[in-house]
C-alpha atoms as a PDB file:
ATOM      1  CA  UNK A   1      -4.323   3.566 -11.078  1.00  0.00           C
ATOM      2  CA  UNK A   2      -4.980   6.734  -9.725  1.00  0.00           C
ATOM      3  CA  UNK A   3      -2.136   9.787 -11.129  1.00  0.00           C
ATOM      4  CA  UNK A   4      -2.043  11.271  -7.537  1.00  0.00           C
ATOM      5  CA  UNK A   5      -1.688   7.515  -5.847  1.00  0.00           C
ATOM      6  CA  UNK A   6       1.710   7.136  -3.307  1.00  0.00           C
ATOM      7  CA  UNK A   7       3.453   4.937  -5.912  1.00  0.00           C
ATOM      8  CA  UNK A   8       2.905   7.412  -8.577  1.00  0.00           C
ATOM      9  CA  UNK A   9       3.779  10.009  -6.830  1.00  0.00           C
ATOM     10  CA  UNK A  10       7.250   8.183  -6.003  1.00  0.00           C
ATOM     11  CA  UNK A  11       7.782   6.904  -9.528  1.00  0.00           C
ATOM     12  CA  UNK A  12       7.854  10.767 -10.748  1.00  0.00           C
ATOM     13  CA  UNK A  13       9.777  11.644  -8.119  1.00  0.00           C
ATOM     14  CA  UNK A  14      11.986   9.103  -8.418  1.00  0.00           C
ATOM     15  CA  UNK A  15      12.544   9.574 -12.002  1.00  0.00           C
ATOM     16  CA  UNK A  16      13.301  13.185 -11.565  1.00  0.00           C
ATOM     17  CA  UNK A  17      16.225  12.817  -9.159  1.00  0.00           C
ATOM     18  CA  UNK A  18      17.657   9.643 -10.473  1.00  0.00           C
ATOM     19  CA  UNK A  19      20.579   8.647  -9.797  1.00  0.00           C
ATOM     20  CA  UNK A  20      20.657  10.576  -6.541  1.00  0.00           C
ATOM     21  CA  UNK A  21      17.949   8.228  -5.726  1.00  0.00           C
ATOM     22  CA  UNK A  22      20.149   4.678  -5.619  1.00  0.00           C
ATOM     23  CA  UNK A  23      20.267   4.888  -1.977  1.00  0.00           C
ATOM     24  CA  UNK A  24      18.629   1.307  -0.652  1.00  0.00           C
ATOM     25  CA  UNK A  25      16.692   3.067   2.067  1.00  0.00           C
ATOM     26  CA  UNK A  26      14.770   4.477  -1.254  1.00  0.00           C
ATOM     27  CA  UNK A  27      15.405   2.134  -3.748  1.00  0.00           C
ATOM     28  CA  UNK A  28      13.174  -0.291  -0.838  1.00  0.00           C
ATOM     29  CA  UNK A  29      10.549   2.377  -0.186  1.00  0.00           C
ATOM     30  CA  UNK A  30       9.677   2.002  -4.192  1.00  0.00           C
ATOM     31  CA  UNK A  31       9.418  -1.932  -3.807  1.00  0.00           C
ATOM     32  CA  UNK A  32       7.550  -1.918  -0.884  1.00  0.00           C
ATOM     33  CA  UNK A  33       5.334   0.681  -2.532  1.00  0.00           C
ATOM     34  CA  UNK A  34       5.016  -1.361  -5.747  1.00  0.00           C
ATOM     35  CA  UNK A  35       4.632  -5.106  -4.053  1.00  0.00           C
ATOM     36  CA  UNK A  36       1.473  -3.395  -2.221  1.00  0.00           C
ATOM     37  CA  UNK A  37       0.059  -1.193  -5.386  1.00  0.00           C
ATOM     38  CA  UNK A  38       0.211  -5.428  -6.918  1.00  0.00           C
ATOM     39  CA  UNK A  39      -0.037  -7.611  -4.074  1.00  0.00           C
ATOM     40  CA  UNK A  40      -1.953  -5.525  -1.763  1.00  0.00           C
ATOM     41  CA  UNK A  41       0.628  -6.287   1.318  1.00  0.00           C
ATOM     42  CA  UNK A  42       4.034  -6.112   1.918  1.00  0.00           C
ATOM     43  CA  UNK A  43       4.367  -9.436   3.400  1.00  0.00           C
ATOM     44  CA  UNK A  44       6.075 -12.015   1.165  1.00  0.00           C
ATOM     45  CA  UNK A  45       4.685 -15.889   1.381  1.00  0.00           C
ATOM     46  CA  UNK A  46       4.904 -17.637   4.255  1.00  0.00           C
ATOM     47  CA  UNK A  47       4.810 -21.102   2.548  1.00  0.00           C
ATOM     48  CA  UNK A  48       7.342 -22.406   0.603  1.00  0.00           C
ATOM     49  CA  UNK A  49       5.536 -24.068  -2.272  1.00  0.00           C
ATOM     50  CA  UNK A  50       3.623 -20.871  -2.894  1.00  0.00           C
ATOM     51  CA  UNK A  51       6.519 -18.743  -2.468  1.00  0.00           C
ATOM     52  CA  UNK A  52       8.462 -20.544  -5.030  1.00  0.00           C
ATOM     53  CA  UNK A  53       5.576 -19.940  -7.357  1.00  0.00           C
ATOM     54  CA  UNK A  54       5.267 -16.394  -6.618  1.00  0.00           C
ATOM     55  CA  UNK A  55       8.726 -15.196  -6.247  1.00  0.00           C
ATOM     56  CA  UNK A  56       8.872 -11.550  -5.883  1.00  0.00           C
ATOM     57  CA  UNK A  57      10.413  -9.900  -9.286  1.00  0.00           C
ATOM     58  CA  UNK A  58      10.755  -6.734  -8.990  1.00  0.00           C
ATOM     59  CA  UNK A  59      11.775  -6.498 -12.878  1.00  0.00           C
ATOM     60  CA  UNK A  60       8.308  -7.858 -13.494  1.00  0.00           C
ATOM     61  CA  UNK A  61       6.306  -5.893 -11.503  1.00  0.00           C
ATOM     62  CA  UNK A  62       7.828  -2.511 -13.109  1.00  0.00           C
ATOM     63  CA  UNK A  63       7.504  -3.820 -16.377  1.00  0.00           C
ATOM     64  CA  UNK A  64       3.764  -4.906 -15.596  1.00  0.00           C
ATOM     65  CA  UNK A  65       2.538  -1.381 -14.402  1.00  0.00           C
ATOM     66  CA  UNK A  66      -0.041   0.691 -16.700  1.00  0.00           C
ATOM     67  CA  UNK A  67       1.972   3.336 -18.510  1.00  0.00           C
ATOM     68  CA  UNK A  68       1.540   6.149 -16.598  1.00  0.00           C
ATOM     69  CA  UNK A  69       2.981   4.502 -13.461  1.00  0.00           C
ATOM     70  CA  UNK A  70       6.360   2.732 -15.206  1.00  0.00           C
ATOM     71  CA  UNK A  71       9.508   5.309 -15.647  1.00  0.00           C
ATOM     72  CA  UNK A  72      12.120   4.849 -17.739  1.00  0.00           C
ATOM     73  CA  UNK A  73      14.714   5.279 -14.945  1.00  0.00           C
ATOM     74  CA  UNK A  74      12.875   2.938 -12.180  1.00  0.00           C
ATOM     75  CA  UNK A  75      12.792  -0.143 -14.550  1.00  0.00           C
ATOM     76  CA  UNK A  76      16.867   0.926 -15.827  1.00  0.00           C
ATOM     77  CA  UNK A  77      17.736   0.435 -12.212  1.00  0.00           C
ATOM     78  CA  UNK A  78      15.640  -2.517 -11.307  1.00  0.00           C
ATOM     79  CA  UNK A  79      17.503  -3.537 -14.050  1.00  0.00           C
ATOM     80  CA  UNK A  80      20.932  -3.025 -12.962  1.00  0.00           C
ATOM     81  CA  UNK A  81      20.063  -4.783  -9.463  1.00  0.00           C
ATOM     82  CA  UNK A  82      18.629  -7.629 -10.829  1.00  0.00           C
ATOM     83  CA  UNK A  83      19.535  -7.920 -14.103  1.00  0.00           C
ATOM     84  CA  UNK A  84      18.782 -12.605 -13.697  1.00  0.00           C
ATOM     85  CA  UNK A  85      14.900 -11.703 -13.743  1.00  0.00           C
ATOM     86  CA  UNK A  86      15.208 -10.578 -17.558  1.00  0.00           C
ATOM     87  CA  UNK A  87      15.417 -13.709 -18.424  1.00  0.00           C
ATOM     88  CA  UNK A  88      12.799 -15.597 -15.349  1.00  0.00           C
ATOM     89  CA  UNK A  89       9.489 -15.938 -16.066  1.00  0.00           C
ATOM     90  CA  UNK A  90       6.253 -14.787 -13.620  1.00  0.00           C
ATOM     91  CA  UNK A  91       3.926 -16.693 -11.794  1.00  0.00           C
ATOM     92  CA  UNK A  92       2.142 -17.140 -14.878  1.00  0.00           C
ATOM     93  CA  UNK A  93       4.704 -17.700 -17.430  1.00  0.00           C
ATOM     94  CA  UNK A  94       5.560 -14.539 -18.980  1.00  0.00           C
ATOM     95  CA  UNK A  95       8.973 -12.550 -19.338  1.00  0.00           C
ATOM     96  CA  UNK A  96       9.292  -8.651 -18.456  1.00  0.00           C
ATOM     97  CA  UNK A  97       9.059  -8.319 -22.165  1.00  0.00           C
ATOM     98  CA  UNK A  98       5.722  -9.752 -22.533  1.00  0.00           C
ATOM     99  CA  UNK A  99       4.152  -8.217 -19.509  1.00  0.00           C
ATOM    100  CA  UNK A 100       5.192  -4.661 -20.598  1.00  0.00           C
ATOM    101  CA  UNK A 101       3.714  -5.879 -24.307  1.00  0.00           C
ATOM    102  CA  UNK A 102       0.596  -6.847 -22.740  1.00  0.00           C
ATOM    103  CA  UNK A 103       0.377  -3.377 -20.144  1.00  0.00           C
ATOM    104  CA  UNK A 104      -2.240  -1.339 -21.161  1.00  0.00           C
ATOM    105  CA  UNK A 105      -1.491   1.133 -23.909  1.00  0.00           C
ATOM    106  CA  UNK A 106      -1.900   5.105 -23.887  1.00  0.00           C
ATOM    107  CA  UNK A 107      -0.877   6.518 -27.448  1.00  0.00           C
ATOM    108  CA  UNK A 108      -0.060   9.851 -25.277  1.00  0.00           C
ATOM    109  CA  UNK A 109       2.832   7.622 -23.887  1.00  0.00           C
ATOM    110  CA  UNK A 110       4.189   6.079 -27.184  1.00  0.00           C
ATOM    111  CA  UNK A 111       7.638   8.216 -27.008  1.00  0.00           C
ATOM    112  CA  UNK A 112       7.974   6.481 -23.562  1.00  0.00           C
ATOM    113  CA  UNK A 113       6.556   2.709 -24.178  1.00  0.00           C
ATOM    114  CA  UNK A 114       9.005   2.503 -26.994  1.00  0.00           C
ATOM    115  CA  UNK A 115      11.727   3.383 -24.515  1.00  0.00           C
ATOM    116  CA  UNK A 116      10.899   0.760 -21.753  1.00  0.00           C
ATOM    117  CA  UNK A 117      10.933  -1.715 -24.962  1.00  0.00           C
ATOM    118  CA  UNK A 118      14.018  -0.563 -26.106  1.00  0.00           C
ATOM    119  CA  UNK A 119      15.177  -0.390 -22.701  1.00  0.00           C
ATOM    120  CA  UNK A 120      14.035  -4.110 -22.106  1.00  0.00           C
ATOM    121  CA  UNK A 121      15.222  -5.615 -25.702  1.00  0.00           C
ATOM    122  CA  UNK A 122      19.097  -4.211 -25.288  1.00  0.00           C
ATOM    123  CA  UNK A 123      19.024  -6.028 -21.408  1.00  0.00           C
ATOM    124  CA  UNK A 124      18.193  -9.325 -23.459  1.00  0.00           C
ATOM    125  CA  UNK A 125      17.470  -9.504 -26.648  1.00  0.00           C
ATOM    126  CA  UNK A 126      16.851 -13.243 -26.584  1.00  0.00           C
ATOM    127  CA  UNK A 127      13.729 -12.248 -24.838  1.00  0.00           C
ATOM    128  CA  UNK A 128      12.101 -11.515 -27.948  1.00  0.00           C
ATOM    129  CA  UNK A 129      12.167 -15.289 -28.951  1.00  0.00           C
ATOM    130  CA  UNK A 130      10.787 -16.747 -25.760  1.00  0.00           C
ATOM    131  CA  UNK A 131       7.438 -17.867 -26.133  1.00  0.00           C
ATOM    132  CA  UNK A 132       4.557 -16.983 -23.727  1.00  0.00           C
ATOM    133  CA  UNK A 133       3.395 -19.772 -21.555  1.00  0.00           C
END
């Protein structure tokens, strides 16, 4: 999870020009970006049983990164283009809420993890009472 590592490097970026950054030409560059930094490839599943398993949520992903990767402004607008995944559960179960619960913890970040959770909890607030699979 290097600080200096392409996605990184975009998330900053990307945080300090929002919203002149909405454009989909960059808006894609930061998925494709992020689906490699988790899947390593940009290719989605080829078969359908597996794809439906392992549907790509971008919400999730976001959500999912270490701290010092997430911004507040990347997960806002993943947000606000796919504001259904709140509420969809991963792969294995869990909601955005949990997986940004369960990302690992910096106390130099606290200011900023309890703005993603603030962020996340105002999307849907019925989050909090869905159980973890």
């Amino acid at each position: 999870y290097g600080e200096h590592s392409a996605l990184s490097l975009f998330c900053h970026h990307y945080s300090e020009h929002y919203p002149r950054f909405s454009c989909k030409y960059l808006w894609h560059v930061g998925e494709l970006l992020l689906r490699t930094f988790l899947c390593g490839s940009v290719e989605e599943s080829t078969s359908s049983a597996e794809a439906l398993n392992s549907k790509w949520r971008v919400v999730h992903a976001v959500a999912s990164l270490p701290l010092s990767f997430r911004t507040f402004e990347f997960l806002k607008r993943a947000i606000e283009l796919y504001p259904e995944q709140l509420s969809e559960r991963s792969s294995s179960g869990n909601t955005p809420l949990m997986l940004a619960v369960m990302a690992p913890m910096n106390e130099n970040y606290a200011d900023a993890n309890f703005n993603i959770m603030e962020l996340l909890l105002n999307a849907n607030p019925s989050a909090v009472l869905m159980p973890n699979r």
